[in-house]
Protein backbone atom coordinates (compact mmCIF):
# COMPACT_ATOMS: atom_id res chain seq x y z
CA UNK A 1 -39.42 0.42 -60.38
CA UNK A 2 -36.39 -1.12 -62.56
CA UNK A 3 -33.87 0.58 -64.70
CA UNK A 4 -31.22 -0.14 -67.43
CA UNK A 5 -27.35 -0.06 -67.08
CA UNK A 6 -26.54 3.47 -67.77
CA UNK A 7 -29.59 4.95 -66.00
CA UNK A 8 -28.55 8.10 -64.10
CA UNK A 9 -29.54 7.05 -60.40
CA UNK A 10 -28.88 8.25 -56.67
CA UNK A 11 -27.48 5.88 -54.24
CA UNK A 12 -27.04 5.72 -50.65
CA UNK A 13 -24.28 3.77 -48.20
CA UNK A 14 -23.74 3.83 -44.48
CA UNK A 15 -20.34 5.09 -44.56
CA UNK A 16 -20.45 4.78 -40.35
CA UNK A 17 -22.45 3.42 -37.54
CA UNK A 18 -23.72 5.79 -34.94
CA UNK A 19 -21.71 4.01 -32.32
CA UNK A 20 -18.31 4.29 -34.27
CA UNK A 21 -18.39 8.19 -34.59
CA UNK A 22 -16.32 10.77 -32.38
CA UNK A 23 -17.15 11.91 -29.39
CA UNK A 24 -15.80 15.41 -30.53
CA UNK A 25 -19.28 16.02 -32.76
CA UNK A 26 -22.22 17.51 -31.04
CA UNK A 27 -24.53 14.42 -29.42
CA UNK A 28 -27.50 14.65 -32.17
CA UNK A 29 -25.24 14.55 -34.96
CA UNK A 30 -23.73 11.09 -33.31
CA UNK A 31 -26.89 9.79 -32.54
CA UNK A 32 -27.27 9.28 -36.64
CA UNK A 33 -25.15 7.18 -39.06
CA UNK A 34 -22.76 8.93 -41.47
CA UNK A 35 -24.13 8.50 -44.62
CA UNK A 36 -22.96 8.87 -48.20
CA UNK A 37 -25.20 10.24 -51.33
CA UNK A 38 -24.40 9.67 -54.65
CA UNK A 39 -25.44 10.48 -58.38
CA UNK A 40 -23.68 8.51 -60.77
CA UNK A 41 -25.01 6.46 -64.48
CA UNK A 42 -25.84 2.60 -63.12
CA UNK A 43 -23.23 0.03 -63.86
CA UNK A 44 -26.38 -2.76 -64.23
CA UNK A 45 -29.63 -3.16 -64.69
CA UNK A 46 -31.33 -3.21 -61.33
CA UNK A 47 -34.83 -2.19 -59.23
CA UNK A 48 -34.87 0.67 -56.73
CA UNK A 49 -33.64 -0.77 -53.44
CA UNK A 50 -30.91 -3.09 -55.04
CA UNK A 51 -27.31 -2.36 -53.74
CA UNK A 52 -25.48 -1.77 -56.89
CA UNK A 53 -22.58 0.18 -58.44
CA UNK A 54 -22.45 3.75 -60.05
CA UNK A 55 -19.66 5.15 -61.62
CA UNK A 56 -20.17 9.14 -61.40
CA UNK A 57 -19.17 12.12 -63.75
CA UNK A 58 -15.85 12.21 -62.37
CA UNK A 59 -15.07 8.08 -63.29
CA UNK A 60 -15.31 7.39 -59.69
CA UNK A 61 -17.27 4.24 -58.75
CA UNK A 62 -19.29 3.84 -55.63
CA UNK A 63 -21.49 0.56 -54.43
CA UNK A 64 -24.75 1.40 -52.60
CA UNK A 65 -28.80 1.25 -52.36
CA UNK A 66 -30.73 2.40 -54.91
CA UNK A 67 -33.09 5.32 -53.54
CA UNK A 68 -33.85 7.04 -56.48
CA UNK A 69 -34.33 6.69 -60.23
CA UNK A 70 -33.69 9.80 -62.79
CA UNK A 71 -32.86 12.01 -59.58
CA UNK A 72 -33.20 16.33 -59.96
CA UNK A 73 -31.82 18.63 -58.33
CA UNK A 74 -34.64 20.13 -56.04
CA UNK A 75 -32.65 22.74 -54.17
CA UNK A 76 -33.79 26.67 -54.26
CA UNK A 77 -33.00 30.13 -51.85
CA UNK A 78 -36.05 29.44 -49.56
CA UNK A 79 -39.13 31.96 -49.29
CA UNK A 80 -38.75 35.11 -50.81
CA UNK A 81 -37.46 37.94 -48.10
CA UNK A 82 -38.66 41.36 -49.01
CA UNK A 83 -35.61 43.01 -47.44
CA UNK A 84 -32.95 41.25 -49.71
CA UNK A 85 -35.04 42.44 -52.49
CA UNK A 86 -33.34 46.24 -52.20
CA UNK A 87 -30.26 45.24 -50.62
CA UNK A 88 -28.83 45.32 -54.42
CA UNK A 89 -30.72 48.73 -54.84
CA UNK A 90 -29.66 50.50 -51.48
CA UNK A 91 -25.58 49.14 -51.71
CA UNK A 92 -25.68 51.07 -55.68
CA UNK A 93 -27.13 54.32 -53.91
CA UNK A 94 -24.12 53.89 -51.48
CA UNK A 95 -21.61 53.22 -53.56
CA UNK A 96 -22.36 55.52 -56.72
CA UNK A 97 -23.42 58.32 -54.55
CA UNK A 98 -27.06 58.55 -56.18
CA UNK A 99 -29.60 57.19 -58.62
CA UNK A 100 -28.27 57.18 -62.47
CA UNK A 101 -30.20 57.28 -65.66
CA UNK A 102 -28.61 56.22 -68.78
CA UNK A 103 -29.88 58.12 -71.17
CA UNK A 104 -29.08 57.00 -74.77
């Protein structure tokens, strides 16, 4: 998959090895690499897996992998909890001493 200079695009860098980390992290987190994630518009024209530049909404400029093309943002609250659902309800019972009406 290619893409033109200016193409908004996520990269990713190896910031450090596994074996360079601190001891004073828990063991499975230092069993992995520390690695870096960024959005940014694409400096060049390039194909997803080239190591190129970004420069990101802030004017910073980072160099890694391509690993995605036109990324979203694909995050949400998890599955839905029925007891959060009245936890707005039940505090306003608490707090205003009773159910309200307004009647206009």
């Amino acid at each position: 998959m290619t893409f033109k200079k200016g193409t908004w695009i996520r990269i990713k860098r190896v910031v450090m090895q596994s074996e360079e980390r601190t001891a004073q992290i828990p063991e499975d987190t230092r069993r992995v690499p520390l690695e870096m994630w960024v959005k940014g518009f694409a400096e060049q024209d390039g194909h997803l897996g080239d190591t190129i530049c970004v420069r990101t909404l802030t004017g910073r400029v980072e160099r890694g992998e391509v690993v995605e093309i036109e990324p979203v943002y694909g995050h949400d609250f998890g599955q839905f909890i029925p007891e959060i659902l009245t936890i707005g309800i039940t505090l306003r019972k608490i707090l205003d001493g009773g159910e309200h009406c307004d009647e206009s």
